[in-house]
PDB file of N, CA and C in Angstrom:
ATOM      1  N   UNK A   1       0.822  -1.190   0.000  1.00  0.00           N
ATOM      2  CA  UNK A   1       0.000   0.000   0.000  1.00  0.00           C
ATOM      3  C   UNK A   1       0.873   1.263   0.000  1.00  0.00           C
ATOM      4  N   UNK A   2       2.054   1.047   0.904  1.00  0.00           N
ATOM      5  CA  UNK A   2       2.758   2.519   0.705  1.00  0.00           C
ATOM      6  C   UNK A   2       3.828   2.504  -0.895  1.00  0.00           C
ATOM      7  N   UNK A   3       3.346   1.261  -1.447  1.00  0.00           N
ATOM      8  CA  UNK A   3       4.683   1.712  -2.774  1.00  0.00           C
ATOM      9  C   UNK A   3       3.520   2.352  -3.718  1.00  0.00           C
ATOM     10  N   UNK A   4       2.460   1.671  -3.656  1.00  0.00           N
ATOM     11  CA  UNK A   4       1.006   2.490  -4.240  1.00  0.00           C
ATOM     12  C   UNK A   4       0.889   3.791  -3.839  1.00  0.00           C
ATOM     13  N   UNK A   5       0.943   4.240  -2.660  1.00  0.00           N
ATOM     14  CA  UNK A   5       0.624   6.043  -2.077  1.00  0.00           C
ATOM     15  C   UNK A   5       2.075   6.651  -2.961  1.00  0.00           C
ATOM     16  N   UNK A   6       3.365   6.013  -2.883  1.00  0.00           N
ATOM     17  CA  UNK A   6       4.284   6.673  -3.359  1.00  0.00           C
ATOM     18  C   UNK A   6       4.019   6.852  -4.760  1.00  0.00           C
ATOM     19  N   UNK A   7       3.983   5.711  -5.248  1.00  0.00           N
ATOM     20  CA  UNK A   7       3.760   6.461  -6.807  1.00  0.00           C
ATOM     21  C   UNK A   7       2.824   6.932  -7.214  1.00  0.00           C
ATOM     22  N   UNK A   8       1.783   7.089  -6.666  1.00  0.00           N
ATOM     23  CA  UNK A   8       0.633   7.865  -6.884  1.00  0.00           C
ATOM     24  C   UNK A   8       1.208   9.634  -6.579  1.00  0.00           C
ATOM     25  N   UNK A   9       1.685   9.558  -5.561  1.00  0.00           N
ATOM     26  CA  UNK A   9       2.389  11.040  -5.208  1.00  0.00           C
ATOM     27  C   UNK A   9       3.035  11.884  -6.372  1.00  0.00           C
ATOM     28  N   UNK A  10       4.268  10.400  -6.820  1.00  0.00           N
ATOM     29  CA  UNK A  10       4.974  11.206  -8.056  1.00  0.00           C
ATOM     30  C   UNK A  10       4.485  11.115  -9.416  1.00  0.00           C
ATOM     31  N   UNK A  11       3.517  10.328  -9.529  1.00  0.00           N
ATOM     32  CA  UNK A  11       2.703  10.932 -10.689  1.00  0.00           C
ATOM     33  C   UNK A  11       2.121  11.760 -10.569  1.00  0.00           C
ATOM     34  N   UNK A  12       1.438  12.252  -9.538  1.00  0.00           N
ATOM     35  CA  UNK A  12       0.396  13.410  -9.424  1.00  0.00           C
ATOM     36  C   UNK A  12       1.792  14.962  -9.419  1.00  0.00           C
ATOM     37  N   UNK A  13       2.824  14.751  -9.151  1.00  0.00           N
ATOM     38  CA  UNK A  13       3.665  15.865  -9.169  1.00  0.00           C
ATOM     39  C   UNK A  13       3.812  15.969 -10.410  1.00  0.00           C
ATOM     40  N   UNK A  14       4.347  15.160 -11.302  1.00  0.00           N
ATOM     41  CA  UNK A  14       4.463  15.408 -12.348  1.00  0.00           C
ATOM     42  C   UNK A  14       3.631  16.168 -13.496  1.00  0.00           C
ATOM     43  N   UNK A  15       2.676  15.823 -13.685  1.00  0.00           N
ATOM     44  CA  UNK A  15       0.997  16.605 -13.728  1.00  0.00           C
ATOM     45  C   UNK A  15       1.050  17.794 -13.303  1.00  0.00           C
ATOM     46  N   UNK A  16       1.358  18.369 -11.729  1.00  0.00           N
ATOM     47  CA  UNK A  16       1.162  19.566 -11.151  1.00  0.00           C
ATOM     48  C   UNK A  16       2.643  20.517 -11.584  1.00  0.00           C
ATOM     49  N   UNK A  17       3.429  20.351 -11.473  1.00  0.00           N
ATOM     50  CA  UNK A  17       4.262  20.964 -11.818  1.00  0.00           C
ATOM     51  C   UNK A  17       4.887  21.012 -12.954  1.00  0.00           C
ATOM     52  N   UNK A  18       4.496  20.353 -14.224  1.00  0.00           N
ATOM     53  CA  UNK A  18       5.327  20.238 -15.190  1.00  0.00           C
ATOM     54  C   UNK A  18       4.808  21.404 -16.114  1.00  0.00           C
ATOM     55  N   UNK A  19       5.300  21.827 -17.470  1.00  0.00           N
ATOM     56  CA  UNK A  19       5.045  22.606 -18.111  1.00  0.00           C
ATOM     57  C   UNK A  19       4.752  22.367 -19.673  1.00  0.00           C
ATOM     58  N   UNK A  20       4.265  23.271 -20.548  1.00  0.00           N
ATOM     59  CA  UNK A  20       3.648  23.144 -21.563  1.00  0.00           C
ATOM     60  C   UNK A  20       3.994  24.250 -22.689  1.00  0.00           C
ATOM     61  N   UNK A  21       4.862  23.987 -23.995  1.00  0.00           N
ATOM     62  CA  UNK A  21       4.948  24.644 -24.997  1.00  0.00           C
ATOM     63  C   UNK A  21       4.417  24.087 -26.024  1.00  0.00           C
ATOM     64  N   UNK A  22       3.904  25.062 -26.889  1.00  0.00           N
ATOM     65  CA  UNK A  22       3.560  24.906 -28.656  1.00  0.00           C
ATOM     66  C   UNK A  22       4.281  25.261 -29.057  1.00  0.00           C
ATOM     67  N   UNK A  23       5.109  24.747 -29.909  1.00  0.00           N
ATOM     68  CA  UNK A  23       6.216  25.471 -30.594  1.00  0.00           C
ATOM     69  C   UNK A  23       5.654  26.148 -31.919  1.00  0.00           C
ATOM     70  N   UNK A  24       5.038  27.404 -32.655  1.00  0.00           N
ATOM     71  CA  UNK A  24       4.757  27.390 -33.904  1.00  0.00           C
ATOM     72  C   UNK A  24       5.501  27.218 -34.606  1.00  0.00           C
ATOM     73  N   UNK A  25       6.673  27.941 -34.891  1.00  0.00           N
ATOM     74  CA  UNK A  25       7.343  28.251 -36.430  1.00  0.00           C
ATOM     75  C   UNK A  25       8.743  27.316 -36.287  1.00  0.00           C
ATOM     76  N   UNK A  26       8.949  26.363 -37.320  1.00  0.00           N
ATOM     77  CA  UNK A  26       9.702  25.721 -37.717  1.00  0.00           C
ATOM     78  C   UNK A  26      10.688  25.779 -38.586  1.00  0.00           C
ATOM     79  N   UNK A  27      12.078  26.481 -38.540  1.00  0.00           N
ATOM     80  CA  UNK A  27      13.474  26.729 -39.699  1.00  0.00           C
ATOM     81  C   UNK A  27      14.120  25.235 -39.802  1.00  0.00           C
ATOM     82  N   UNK A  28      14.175  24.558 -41.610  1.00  0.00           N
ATOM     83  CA  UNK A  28      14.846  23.639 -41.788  1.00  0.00           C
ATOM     84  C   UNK A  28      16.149  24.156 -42.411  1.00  0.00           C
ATOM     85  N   UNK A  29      16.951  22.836 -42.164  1.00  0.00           N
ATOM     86  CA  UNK A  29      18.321  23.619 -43.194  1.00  0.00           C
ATOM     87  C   UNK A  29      18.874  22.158 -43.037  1.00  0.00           C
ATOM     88  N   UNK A  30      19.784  22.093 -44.188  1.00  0.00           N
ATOM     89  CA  UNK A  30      20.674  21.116 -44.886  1.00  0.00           C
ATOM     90  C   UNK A  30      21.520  22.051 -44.923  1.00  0.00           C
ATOM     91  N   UNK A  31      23.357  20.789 -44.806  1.00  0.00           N
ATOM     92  CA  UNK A  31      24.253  21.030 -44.797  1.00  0.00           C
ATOM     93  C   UNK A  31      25.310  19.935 -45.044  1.00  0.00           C
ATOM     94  N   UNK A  32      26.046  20.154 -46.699  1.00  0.00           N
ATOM     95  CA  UNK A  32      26.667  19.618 -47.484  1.00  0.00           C
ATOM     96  C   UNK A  32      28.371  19.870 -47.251  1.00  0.00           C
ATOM     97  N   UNK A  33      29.365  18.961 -47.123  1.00  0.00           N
ATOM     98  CA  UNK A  33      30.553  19.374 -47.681  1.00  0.00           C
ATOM     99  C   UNK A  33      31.349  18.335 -48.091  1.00  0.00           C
ATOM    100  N   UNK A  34      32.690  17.981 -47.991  1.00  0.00           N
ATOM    101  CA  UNK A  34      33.060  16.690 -48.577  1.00  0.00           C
ATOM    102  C   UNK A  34      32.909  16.000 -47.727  1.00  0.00           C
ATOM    103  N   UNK A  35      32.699  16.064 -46.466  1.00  0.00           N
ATOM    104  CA  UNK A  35      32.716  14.717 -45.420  1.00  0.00           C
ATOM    105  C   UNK A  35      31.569  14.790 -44.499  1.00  0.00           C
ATOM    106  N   UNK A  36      30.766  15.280 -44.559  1.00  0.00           N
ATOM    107  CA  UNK A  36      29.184  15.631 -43.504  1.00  0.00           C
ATOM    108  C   UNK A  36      28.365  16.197 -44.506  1.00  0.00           C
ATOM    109  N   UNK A  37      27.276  15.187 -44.324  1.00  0.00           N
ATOM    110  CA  UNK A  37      25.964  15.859 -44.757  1.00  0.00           C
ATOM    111  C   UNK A  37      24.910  15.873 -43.344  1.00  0.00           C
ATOM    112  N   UNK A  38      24.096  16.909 -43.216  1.00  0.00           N
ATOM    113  CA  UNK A  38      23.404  16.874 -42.221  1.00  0.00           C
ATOM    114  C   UNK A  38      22.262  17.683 -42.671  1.00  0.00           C
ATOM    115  N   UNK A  39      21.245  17.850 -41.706  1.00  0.00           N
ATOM    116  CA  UNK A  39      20.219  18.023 -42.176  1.00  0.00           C
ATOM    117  C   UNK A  39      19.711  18.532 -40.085  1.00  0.00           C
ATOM    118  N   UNK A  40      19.019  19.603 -40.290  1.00  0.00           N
ATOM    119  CA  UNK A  40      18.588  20.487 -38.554  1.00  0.00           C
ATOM    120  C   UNK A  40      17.459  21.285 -39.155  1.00  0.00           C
ATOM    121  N   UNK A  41      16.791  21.068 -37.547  1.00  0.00           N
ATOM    122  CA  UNK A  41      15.307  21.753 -37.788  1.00  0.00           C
ATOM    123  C   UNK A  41      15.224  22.204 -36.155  1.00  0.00           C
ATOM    124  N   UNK A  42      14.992  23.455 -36.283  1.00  0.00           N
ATOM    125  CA  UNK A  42      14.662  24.773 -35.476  1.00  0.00           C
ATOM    126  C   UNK A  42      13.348  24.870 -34.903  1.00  0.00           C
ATOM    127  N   UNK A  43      13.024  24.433 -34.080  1.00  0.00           N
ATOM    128  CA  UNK A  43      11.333  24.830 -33.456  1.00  0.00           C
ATOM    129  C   UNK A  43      11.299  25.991 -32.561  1.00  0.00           C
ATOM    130  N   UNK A  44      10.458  26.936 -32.969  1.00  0.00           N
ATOM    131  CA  UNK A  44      10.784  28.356 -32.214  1.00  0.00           C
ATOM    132  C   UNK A  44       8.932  28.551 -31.544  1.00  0.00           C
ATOM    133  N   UNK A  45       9.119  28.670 -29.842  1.00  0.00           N
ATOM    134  CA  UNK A  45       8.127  29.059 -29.248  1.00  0.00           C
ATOM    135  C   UNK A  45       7.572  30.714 -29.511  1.00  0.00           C
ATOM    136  N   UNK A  46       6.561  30.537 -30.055  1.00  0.00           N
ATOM    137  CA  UNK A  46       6.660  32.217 -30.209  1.00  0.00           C
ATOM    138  C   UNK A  46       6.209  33.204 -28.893  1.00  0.00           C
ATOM    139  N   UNK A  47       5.660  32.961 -28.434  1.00  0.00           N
ATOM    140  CA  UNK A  47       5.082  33.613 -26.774  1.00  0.00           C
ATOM    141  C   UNK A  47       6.757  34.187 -25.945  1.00  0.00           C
ATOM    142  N   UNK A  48       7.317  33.123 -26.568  1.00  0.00           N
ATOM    143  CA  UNK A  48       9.007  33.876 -25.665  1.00  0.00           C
ATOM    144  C   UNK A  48      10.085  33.309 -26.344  1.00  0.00           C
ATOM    145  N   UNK A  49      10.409  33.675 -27.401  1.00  0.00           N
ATOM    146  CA  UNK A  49      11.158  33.618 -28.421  1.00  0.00           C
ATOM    147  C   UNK A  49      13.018  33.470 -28.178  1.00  0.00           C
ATOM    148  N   UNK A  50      13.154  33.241 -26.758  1.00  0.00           N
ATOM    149  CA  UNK A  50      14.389  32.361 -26.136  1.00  0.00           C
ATOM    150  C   UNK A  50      13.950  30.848 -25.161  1.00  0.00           C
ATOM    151  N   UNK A  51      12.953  30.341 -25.756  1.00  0.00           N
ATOM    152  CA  UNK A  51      12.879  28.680 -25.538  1.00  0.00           C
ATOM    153  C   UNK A  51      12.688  28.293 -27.214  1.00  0.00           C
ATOM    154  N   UNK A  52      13.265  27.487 -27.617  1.00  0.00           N
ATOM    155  CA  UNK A  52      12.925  26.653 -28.718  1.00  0.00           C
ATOM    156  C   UNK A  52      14.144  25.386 -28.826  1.00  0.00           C
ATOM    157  N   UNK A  53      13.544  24.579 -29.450  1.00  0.00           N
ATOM    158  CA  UNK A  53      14.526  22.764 -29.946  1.00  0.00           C
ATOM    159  C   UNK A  53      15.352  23.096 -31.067  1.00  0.00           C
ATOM    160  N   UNK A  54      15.993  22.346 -30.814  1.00  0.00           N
ATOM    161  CA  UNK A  54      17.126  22.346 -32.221  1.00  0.00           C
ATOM    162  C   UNK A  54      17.800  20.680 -32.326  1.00  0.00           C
ATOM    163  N   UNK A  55      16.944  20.203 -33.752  1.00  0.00           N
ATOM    164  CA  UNK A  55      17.286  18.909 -33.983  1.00  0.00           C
ATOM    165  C   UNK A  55      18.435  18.638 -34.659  1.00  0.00           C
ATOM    166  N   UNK A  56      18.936  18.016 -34.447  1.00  0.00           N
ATOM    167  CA  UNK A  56      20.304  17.811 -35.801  1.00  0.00           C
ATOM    168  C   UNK A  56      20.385  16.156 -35.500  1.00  0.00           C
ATOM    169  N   UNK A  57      20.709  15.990 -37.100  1.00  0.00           N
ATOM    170  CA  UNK A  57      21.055  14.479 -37.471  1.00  0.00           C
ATOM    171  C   UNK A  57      22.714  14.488 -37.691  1.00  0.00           C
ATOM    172  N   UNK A  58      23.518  13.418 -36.973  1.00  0.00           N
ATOM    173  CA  UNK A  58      25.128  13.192 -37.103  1.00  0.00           C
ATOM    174  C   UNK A  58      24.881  12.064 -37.651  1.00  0.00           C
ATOM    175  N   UNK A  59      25.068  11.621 -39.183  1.00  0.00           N
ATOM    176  CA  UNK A  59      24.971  10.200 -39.501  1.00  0.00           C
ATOM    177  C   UNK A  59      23.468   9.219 -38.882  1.00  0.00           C
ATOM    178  N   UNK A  60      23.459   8.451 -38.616  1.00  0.00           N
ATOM    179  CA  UNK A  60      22.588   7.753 -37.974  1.00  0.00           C
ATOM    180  C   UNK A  60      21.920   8.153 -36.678  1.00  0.00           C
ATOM    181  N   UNK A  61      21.962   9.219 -36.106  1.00  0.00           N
ATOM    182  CA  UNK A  61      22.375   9.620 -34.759  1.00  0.00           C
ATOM    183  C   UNK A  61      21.482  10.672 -34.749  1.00  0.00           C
ATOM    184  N   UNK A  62      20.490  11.001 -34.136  1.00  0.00           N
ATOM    185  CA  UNK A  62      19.247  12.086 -34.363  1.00  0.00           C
ATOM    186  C   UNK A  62      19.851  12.844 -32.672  1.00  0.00           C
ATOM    187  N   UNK A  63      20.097  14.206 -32.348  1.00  0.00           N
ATOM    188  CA  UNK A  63      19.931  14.863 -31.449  1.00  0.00           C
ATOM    189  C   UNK A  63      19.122  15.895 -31.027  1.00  0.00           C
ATOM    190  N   UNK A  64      18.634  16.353 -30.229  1.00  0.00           N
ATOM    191  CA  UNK A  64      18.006  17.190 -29.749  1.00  0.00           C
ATOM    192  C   UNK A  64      18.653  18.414 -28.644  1.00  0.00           C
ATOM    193  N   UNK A  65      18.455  19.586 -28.756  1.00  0.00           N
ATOM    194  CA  UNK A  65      18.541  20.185 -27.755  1.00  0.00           C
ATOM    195  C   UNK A  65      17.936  21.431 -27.121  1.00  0.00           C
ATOM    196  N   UNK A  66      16.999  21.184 -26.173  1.00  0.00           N
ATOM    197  CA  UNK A  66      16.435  22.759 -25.506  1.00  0.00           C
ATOM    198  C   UNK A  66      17.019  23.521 -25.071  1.00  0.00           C
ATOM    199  N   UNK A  67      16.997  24.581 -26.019  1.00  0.00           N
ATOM    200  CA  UNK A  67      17.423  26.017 -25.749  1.00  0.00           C
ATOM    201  C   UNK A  67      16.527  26.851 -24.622  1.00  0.00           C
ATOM    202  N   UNK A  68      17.038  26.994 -23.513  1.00  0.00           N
ATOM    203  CA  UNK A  68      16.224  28.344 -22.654  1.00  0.00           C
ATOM    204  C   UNK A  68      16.650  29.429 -22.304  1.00  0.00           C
TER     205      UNK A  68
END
């Protein structure tokens, strides 16, 4: 019963405190030279225009990173 109350706790935190963006506007771009091709896509929150993602592909290898 108490491993049930516990995770009930931290799911319900998660829910209460977590947060929520739409990202609208999306910049793609490709990038060619003799030894890297890659390919990144820009998701820009518009409400506050210093949070947005930035995807980039390294070969097989997809990354992500939030900008705040």
């Amino acid at each position: 019963m108490k491993k049930l109350f516990i995770s009930f706790v931290l799911l319900f935190s998660l829910f209460v405190f977590s947060q929520e963006y739409q990202f609208d506007y999306m910049l793609n771009s490709r990038s060619i030279s003799n030894d890297y091709e890659g390919a990144s896509k820009h998701l820009i929150y518009s409400k506050n225009v210093n949070v947005s993602i930035f995807f980039y592909d390294r070969g097989n290898e997809v990354y992500a990173r939030l900008l705040d």
